[in-house]
PDB file of N, CA and C in Angstrom:
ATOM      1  N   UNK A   1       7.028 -11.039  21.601  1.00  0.00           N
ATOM      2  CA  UNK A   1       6.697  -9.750  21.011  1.00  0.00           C
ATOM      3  C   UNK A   1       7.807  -9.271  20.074  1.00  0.00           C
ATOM      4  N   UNK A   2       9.153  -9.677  20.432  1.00  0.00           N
ATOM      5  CA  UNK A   2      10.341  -9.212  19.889  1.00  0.00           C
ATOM      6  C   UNK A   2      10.510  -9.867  18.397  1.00  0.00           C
ATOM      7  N   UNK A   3       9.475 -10.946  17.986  1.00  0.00           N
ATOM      8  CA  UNK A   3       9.391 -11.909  16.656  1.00  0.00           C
ATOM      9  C   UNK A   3       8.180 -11.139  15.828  1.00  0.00           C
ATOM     10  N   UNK A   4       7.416 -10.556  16.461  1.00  0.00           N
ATOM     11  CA  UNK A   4       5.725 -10.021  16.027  1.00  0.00           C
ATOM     12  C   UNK A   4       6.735  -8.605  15.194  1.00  0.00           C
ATOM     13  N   UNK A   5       7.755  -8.254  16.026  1.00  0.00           N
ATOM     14  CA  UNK A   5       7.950  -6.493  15.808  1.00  0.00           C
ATOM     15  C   UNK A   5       8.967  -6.823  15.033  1.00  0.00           C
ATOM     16  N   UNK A   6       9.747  -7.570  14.837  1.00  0.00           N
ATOM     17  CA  UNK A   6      10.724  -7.788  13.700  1.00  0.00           C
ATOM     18  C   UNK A   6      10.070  -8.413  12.009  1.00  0.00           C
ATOM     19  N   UNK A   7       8.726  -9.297  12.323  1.00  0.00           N
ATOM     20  CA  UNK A   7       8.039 -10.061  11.106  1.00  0.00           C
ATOM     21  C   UNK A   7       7.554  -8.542  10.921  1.00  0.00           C
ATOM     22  N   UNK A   8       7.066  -7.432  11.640  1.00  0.00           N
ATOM     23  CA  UNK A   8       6.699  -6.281  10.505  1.00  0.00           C
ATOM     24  C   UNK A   8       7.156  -5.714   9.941  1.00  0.00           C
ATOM     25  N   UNK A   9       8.433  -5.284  10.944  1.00  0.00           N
ATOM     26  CA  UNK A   9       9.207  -4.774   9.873  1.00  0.00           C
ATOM     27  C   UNK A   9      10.019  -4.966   9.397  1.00  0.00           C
ATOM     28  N   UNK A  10      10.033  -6.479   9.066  1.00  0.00           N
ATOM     29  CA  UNK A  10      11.080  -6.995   7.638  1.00  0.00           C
ATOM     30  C   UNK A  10       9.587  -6.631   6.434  1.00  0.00           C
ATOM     31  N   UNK A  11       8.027  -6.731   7.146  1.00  0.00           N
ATOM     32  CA  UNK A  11       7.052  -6.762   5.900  1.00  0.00           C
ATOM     33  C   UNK A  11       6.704  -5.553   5.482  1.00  0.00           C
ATOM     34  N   UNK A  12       7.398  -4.340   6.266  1.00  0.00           N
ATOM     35  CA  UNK A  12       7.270  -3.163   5.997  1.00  0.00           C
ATOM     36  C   UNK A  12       8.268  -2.891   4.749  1.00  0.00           C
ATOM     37  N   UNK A  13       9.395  -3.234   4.849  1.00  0.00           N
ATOM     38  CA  UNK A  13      10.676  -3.416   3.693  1.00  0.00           C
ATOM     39  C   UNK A  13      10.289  -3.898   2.905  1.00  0.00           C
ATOM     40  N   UNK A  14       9.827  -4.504   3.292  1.00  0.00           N
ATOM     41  CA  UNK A  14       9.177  -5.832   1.797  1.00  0.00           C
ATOM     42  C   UNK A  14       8.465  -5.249   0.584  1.00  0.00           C
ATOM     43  N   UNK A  15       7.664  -4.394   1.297  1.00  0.00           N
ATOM     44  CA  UNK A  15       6.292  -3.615   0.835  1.00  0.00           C
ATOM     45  C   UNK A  15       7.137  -2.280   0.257  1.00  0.00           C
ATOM     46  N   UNK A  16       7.581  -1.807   0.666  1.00  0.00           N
ATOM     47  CA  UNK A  16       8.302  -0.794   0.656  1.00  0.00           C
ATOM     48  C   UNK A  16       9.364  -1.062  -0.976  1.00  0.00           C
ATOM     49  N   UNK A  17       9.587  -1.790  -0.813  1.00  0.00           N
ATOM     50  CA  UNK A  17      10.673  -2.393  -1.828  1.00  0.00           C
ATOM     51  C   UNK A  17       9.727  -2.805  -3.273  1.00  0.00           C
ATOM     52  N   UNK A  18       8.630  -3.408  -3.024  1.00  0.00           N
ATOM     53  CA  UNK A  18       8.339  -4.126  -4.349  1.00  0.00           C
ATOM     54  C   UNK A  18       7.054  -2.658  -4.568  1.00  0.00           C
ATOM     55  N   UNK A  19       6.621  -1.767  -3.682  1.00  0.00           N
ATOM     56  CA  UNK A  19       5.933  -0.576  -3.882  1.00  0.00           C
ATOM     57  C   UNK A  19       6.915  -0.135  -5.424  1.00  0.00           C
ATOM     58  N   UNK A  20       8.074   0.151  -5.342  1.00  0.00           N
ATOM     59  CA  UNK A  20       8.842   1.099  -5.664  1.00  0.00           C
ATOM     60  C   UNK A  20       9.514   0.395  -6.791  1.00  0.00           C
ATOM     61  N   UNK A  21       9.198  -1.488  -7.352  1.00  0.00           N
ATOM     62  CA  UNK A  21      10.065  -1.727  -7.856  1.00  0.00           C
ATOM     63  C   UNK A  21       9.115  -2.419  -8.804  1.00  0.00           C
ATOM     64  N   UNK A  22       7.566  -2.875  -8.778  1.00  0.00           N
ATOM     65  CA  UNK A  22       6.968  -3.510  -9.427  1.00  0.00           C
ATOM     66  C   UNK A  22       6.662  -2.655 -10.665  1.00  0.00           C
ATOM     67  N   UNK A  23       5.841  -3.440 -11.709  1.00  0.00           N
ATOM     68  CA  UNK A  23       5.881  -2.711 -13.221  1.00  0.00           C
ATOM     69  C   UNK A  23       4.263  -1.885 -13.067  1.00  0.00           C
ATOM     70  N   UNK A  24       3.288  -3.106 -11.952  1.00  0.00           N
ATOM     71  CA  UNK A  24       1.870  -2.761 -12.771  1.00  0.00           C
ATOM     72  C   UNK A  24       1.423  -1.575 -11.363  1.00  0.00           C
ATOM     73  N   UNK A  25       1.205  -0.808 -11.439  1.00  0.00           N
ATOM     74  CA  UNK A  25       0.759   0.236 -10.915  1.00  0.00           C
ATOM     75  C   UNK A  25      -0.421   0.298  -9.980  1.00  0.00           C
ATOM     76  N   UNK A  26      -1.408  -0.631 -10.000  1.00  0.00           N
ATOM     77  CA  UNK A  26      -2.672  -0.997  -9.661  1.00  0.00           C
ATOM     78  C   UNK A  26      -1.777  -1.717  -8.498  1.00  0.00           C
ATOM     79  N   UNK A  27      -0.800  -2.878  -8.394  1.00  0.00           N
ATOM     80  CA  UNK A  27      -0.628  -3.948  -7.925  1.00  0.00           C
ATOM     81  C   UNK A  27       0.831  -2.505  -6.592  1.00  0.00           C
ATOM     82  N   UNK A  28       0.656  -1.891  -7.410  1.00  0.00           N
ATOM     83  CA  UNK A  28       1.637  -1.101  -6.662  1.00  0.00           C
ATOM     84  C   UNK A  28       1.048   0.021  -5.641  1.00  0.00           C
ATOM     85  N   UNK A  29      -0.388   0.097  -5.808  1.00  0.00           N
ATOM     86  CA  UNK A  29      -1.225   0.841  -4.841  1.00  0.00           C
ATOM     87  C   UNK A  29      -1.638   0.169  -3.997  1.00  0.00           C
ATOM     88  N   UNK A  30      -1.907  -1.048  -4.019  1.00  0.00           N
ATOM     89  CA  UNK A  30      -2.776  -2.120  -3.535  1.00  0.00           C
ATOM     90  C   UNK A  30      -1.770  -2.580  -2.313  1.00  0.00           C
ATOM     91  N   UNK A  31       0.079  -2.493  -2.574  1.00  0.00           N
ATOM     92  CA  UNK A  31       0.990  -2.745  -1.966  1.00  0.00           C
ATOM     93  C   UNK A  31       1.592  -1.698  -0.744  1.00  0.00           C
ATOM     94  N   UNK A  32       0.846  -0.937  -1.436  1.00  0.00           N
ATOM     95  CA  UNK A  32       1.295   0.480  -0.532  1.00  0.00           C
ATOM     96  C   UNK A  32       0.269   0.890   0.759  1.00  0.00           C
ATOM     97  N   UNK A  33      -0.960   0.629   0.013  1.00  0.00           N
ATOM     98  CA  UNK A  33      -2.126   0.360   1.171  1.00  0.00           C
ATOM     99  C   UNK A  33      -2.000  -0.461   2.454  1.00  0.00           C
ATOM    100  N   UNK A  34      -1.473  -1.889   2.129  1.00  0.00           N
ATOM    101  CA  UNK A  34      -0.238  -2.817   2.912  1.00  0.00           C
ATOM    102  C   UNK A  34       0.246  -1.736   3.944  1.00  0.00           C
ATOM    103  N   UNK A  35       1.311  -1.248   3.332  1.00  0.00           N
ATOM    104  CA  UNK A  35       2.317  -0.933   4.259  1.00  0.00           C
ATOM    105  C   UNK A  35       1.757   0.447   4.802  1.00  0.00           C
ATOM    106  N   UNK A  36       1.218   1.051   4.594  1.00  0.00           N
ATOM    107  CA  UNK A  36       0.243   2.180   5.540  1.00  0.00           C
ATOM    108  C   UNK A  36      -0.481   1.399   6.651  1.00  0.00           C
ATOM    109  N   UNK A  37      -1.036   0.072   6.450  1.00  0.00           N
ATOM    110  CA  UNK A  37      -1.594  -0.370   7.198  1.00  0.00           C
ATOM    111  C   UNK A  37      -0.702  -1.236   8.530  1.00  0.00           C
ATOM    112  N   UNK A  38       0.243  -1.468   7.562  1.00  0.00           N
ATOM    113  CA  UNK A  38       1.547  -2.225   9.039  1.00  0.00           C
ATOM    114  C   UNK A  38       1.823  -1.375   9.709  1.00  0.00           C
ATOM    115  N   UNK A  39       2.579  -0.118   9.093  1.00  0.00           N
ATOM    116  CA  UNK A  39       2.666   0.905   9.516  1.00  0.00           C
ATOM    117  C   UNK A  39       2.090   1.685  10.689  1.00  0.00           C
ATOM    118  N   UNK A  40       0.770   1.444  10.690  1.00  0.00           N
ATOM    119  CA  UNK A  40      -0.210   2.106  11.498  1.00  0.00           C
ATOM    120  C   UNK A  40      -0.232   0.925  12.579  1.00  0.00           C
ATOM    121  N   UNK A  41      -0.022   0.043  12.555  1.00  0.00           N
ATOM    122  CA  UNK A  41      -0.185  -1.428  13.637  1.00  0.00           C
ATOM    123  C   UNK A  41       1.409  -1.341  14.328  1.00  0.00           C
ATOM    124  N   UNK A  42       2.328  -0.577  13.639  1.00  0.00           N
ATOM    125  CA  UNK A  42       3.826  -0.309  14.315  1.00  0.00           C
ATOM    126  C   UNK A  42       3.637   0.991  14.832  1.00  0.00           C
ATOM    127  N   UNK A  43       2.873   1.792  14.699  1.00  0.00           N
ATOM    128  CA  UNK A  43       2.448   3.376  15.466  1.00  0.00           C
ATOM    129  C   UNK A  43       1.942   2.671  16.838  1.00  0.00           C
ATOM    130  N   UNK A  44       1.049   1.670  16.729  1.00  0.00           N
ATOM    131  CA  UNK A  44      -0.379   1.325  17.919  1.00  0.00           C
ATOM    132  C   UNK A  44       1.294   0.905  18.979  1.00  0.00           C
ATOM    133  N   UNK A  45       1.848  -0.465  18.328  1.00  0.00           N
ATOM    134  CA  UNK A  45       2.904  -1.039  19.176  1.00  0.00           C
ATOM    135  C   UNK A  45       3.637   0.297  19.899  1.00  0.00           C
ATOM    136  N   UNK A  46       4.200   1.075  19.528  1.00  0.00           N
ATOM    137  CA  UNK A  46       4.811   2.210  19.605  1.00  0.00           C
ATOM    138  C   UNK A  46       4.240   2.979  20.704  1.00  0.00           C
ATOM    139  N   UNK A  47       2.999   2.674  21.100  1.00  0.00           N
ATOM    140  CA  UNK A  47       2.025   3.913  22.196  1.00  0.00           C
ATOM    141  C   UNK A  47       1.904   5.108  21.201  1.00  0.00           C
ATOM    142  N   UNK A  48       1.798   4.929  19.953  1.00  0.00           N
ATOM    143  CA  UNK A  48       1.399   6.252  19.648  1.00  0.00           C
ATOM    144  C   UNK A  48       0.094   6.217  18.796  1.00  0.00           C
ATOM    145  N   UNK A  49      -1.204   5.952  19.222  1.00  0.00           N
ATOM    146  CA  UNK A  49      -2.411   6.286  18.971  1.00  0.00           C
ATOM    147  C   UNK A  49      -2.914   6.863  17.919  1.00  0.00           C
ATOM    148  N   UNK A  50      -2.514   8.086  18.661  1.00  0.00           N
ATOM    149  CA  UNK A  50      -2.988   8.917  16.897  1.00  0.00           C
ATOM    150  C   UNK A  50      -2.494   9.426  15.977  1.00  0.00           C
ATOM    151  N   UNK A  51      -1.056   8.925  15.813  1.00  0.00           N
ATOM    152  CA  UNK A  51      -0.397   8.806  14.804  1.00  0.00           C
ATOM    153  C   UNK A  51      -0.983   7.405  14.121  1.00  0.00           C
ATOM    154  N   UNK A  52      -1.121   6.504  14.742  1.00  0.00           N
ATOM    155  CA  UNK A  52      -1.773   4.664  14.076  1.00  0.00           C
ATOM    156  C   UNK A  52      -3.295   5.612  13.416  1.00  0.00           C
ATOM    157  N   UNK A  53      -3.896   6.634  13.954  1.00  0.00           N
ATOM    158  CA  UNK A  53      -5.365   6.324  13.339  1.00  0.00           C
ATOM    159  C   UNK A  53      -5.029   7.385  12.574  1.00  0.00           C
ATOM    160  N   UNK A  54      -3.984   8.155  12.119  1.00  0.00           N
ATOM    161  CA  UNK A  54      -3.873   8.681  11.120  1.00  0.00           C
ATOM    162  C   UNK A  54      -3.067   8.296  10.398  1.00  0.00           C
ATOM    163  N   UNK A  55      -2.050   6.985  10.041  1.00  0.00           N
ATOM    164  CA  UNK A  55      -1.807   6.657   9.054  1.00  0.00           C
ATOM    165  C   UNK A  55      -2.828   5.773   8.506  1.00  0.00           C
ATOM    166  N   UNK A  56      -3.891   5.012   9.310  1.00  0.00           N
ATOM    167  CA  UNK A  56      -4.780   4.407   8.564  1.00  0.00           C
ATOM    168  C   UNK A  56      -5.658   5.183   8.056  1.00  0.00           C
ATOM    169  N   UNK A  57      -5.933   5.885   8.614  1.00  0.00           N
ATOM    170  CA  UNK A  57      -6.848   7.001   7.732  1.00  0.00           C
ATOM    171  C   UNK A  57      -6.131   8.109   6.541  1.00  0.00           C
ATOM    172  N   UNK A  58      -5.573   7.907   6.716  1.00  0.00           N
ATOM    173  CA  UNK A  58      -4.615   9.255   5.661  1.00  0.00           C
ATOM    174  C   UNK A  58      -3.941   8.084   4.376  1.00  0.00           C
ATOM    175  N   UNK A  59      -3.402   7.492   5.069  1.00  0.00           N
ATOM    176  CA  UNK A  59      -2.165   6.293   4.178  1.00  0.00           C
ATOM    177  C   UNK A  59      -3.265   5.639   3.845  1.00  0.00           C
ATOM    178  N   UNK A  60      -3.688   4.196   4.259  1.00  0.00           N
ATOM    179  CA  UNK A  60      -4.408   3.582   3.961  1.00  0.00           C
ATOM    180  C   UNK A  60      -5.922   3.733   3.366  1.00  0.00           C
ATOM    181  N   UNK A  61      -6.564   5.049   3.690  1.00  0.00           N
ATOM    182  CA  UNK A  61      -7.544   5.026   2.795  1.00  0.00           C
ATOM    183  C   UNK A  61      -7.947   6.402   2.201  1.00  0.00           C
ATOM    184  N   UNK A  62      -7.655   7.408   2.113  1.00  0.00           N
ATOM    185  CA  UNK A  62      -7.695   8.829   1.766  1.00  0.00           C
ATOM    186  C   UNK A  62      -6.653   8.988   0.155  1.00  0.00           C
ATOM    187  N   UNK A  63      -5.468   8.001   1.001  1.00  0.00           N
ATOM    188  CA  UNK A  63      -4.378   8.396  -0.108  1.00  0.00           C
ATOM    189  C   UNK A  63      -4.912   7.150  -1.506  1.00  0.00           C
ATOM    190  N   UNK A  64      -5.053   6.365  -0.661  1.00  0.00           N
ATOM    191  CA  UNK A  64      -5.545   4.936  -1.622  1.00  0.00           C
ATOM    192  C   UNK A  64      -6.277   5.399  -2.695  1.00  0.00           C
ATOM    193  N   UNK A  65      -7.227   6.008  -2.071  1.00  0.00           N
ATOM    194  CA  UNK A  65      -9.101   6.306  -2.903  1.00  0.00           C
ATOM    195  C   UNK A  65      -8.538   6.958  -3.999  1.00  0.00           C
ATOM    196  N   UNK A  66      -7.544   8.246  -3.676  1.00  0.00           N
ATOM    197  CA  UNK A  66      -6.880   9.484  -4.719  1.00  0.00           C
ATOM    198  C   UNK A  66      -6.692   8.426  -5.807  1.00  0.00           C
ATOM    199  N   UNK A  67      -5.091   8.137  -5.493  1.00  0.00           N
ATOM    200  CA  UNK A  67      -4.772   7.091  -6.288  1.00  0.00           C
ATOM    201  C   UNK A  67      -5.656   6.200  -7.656  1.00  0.00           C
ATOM    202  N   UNK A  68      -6.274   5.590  -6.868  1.00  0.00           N
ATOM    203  CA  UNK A  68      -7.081   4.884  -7.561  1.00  0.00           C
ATOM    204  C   UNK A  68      -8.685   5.488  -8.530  1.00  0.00           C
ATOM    205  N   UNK A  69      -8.690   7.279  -8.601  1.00  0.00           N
ATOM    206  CA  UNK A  69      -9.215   7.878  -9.020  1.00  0.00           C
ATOM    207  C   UNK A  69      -8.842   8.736 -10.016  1.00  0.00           C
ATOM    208  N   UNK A  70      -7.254   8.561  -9.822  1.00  0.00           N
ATOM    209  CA  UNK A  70      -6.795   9.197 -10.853  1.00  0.00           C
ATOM    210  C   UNK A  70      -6.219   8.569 -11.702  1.00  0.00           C
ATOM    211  N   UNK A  71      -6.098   6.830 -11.018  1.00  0.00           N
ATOM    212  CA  UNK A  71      -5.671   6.081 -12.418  1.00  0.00           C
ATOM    213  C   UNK A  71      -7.094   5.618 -13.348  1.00  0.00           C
ATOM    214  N   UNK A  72      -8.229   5.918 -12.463  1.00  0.00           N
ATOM    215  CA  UNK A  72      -9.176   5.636 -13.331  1.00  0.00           C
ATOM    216  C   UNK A  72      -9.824   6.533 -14.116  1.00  0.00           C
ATOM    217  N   UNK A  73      -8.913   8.158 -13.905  1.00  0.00           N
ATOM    218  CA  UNK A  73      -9.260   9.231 -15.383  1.00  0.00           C
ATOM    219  C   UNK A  73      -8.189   9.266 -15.975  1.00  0.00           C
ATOM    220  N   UNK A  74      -7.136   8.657 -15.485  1.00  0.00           N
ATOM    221  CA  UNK A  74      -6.097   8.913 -17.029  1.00  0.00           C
ATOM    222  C   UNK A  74      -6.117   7.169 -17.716  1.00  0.00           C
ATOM    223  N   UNK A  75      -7.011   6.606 -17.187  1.00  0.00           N
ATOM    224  CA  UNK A  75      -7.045   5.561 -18.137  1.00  0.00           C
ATOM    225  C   UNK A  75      -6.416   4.115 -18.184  1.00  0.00           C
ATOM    226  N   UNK A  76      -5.164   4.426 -16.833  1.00  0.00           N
ATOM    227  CA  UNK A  76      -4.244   3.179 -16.669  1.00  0.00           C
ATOM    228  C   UNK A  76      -4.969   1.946 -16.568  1.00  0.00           C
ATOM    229  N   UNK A  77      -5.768   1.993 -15.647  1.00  0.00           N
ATOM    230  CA  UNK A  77      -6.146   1.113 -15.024  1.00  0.00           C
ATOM    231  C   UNK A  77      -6.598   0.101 -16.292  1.00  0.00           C
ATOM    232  N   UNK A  78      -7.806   0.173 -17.169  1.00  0.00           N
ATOM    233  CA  UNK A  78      -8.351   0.100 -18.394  1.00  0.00           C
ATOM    234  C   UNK A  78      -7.393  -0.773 -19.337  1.00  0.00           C
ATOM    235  N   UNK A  79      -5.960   0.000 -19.707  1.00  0.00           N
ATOM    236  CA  UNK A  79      -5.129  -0.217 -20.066  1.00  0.00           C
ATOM    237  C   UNK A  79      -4.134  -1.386 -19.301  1.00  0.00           C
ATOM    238  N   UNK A  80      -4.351  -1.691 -18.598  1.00  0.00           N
ATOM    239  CA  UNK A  80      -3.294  -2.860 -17.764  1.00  0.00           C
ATOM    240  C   UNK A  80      -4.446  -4.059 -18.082  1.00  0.00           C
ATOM    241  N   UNK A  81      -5.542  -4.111 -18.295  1.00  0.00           N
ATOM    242  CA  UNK A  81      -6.667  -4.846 -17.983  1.00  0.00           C
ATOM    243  C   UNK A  81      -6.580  -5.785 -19.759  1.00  0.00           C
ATOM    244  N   UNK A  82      -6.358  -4.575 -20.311  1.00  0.00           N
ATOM    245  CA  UNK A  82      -6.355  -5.004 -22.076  1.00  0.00           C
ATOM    246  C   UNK A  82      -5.479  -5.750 -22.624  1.00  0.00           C
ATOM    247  N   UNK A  83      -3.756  -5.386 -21.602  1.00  0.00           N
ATOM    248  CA  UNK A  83      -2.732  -5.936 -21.893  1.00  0.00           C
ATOM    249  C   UNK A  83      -2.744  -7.549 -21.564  1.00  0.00           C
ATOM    250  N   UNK A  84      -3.382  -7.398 -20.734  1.00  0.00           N
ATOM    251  CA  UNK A  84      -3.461  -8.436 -19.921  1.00  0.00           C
ATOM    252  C   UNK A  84      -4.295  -9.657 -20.610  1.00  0.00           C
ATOM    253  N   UNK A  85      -5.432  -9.224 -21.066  1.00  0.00           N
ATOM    254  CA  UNK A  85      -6.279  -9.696 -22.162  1.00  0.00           C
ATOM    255  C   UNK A  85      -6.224  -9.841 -23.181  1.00  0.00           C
ATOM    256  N   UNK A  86      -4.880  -9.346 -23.841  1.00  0.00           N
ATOM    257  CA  UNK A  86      -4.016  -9.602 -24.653  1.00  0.00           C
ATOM    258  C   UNK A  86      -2.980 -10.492 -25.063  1.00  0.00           C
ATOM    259  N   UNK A  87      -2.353 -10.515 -23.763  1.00  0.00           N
ATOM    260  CA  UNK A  87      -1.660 -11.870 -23.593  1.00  0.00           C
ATOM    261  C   UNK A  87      -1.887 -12.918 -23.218  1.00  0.00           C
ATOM    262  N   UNK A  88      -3.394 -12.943 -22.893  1.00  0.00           N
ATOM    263  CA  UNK A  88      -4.004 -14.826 -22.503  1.00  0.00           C
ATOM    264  C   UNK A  88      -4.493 -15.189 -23.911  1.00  0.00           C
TER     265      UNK A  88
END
């Protein structure tokens, strides 16, 4: 158990780190969703219940949806897609 609780949270850092350090924004929500979700699987380990079903529900999919609604009215999203299609 002591290998299960250390592989998360070196993958919580992990996540945590390239959240905060990557360029494309999409790839940086998608990373963060990740770590809400380890997160919430290190609440369950923890005995703490409903703190785990509220970071999966809050972190992992409430905050996600926002996110990904507001990069799709200011346009980012669109825009990473073109660049991208640009350079192949």
């Amino acid at each position: 158990m002591k290998v299960f609780k250390a592989i998360l949270l070196i993958f919580l850092i992990m996540c945590a780190l390239i959240t905060c350090l990557h360029k494309r924004i999409l790839v940086s929500i998608v990373i963060f969703m990740s770590y809400s979700l380890v997160m919430s699987v290190i609440w369950a380990i923890l005995r703490s219940p409903d703190l785990a079903i509220t970071e999966a529900a809050v972190g992992a999919g409430i905050t996600s949806i926002l996110f990904f609604v507001t990069l799709k009215k200011i346009h980012i999203m669109e825009k990473e897609v073109e660049d991208e299609e640009s350079r192949s």
